[in-house]
Protein backbone atom coordinates (compact mmCIF):
# COMPACT_ATOMS: atom_id res chain seq x y z
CA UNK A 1 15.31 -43.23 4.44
CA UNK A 2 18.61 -45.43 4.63
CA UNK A 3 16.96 -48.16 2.15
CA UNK A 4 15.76 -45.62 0.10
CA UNK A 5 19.28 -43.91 -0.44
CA UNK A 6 20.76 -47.11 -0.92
CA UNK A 7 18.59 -48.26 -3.30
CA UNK A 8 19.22 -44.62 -5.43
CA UNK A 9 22.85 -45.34 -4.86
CA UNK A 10 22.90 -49.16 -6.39
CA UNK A 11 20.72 -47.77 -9.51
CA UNK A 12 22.78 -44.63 -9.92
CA UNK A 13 26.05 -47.12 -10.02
CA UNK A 14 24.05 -49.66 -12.16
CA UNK A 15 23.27 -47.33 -14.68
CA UNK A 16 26.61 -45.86 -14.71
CA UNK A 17 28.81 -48.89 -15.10
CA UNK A 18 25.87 -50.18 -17.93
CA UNK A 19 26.04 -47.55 -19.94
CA UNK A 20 29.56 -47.02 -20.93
CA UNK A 21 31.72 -49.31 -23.01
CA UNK A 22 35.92 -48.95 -23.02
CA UNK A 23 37.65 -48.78 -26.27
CA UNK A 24 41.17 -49.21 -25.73
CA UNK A 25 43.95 -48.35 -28.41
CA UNK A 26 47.45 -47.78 -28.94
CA UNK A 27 49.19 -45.71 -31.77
CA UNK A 28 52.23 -47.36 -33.64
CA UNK A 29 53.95 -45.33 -36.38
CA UNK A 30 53.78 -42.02 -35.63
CA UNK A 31 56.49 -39.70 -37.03
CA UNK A 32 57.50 -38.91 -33.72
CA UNK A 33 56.35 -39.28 -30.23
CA UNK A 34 55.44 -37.78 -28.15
CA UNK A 35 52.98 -37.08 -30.49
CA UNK A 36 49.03 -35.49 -30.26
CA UNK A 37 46.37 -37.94 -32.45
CA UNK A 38 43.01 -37.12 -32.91
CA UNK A 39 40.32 -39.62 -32.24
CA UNK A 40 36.62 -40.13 -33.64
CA UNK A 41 34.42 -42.85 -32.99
CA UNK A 42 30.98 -43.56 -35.08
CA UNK A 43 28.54 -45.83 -34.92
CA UNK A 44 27.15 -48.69 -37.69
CA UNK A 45 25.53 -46.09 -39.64
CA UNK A 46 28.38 -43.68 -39.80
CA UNK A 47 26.89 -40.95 -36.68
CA UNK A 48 30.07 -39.43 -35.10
CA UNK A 49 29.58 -40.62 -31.59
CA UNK A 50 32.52 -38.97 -29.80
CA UNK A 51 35.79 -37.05 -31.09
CA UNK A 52 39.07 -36.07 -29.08
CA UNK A 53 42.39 -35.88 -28.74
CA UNK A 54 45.52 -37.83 -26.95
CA UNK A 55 48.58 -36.67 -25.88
CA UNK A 56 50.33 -40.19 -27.24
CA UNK A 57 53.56 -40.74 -25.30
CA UNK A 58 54.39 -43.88 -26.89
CA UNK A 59 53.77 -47.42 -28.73
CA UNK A 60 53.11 -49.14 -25.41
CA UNK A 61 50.68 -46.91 -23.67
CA UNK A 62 47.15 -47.55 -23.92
CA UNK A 63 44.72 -44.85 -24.25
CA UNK A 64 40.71 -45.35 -23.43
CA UNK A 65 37.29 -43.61 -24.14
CA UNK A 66 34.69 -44.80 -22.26
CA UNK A 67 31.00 -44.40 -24.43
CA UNK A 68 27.75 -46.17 -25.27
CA UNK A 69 28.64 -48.09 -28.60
CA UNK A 70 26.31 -49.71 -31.04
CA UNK A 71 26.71 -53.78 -31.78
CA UNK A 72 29.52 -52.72 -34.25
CA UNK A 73 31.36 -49.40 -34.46
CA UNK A 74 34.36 -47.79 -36.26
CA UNK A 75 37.13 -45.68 -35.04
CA UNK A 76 39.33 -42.81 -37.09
CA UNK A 77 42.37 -41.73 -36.26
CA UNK A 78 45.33 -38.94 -37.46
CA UNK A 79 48.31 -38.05 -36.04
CA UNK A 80 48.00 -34.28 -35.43
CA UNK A 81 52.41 -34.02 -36.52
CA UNK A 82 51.87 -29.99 -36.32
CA UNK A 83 49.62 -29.73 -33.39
CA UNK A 84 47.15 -27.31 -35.33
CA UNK A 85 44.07 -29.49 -34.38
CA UNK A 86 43.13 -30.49 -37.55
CA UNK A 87 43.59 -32.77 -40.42
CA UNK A 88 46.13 -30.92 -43.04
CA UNK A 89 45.40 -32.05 -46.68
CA UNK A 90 47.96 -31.19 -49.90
CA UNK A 91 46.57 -30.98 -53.50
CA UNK A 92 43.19 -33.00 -54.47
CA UNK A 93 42.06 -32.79 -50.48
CA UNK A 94 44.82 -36.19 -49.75
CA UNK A 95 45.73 -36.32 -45.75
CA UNK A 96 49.48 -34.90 -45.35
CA UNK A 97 49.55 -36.35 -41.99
CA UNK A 98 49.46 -40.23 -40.96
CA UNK A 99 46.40 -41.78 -40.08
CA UNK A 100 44.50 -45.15 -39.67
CA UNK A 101 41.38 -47.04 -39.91
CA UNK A 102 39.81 -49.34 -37.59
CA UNK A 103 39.81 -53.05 -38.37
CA UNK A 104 42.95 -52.42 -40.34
CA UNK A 105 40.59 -51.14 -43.48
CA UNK A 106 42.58 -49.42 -45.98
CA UNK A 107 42.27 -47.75 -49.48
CA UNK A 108 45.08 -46.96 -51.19
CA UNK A 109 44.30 -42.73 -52.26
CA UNK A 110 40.68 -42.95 -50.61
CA UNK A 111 38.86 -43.16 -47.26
CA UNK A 112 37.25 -46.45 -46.72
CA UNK A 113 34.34 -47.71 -46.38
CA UNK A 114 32.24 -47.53 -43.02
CA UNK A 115 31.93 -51.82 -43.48
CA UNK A 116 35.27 -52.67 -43.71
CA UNK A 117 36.06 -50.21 -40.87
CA UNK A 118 33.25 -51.61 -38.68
CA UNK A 119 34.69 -54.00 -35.17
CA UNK A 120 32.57 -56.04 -32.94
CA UNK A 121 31.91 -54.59 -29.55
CA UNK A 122 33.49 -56.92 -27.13
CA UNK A 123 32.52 -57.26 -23.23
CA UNK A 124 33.64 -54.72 -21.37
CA UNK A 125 35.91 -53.61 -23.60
CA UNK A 126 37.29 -53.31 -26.96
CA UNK A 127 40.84 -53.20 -27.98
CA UNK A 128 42.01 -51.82 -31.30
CA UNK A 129 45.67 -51.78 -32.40
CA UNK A 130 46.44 -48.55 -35.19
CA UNK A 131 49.08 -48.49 -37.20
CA UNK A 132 49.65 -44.95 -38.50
CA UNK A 133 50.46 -44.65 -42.09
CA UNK A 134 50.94 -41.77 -44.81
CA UNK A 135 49.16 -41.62 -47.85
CA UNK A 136 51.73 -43.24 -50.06
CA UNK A 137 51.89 -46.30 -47.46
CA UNK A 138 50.45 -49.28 -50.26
């Protein structure tokens, strides 16, 4: 019975620590902090694989989401300024609140695309360094 239980135990751990990857990120340019930013993660073909929220304290901490990932992956972000839980838009549906692409990607006026935002899944874990910006950032 002892062998058996131990053996359970060593797959259920196995399995565990196998099937979860750690992106890590931090969140520079907020308009203030502490500050809330949302969080969504897809896969390479664009399927939202996990969405959320962080309670950012600063430009130093380090925030991670533990998930399954594909080979490559992309990560959204906004700064949720007003706390209202979603992303506010102004006139022709532009974001009024900061927010920031994975890989750096960036389109001045437009969302980019899921390629340019895609990052390689590394080891354990992947880092990914935002820098928030407003739609008239160029």
């Amino acid at each position: 019975m002892r062998v058996l239980l131990s053996f359970l135990f060593c797959l259920g751990v196995q399995f565990t620590f196998a099937q979860s990857h750690v992106i890590e990120m931090t969140f520079a340019g907020a308009s203030k902090y502490p500050t809330k930013v949302a969080y969504e993660v897809q896969n390479d073909q664009g399927e939202i694989l996990k969405q959320g929220f962080f309670e950012v304290a600063n430009t130093k901490t380090t925030y991670r989401v533990a998930l399954e990932v594909t080979e490559k992956f992309a990560v959204q972000v906004y700064e949720d300024a007003n706390e209202n839980s979603k992303m506010d838009r102004g006139w022709f549906t532009q974001p009024l609140e900061k927010y920031a692409f994975s890989n750096d990607a960036w389109e001045t006026l437009a969302k980019p695309d899921l390629q340019s935002m895609l990052v390689p899944r590394t080891g354990h874990s992947t880092r990914i360094d935002f820098t928030l910006k407003s739609v008239t950032d160029f």
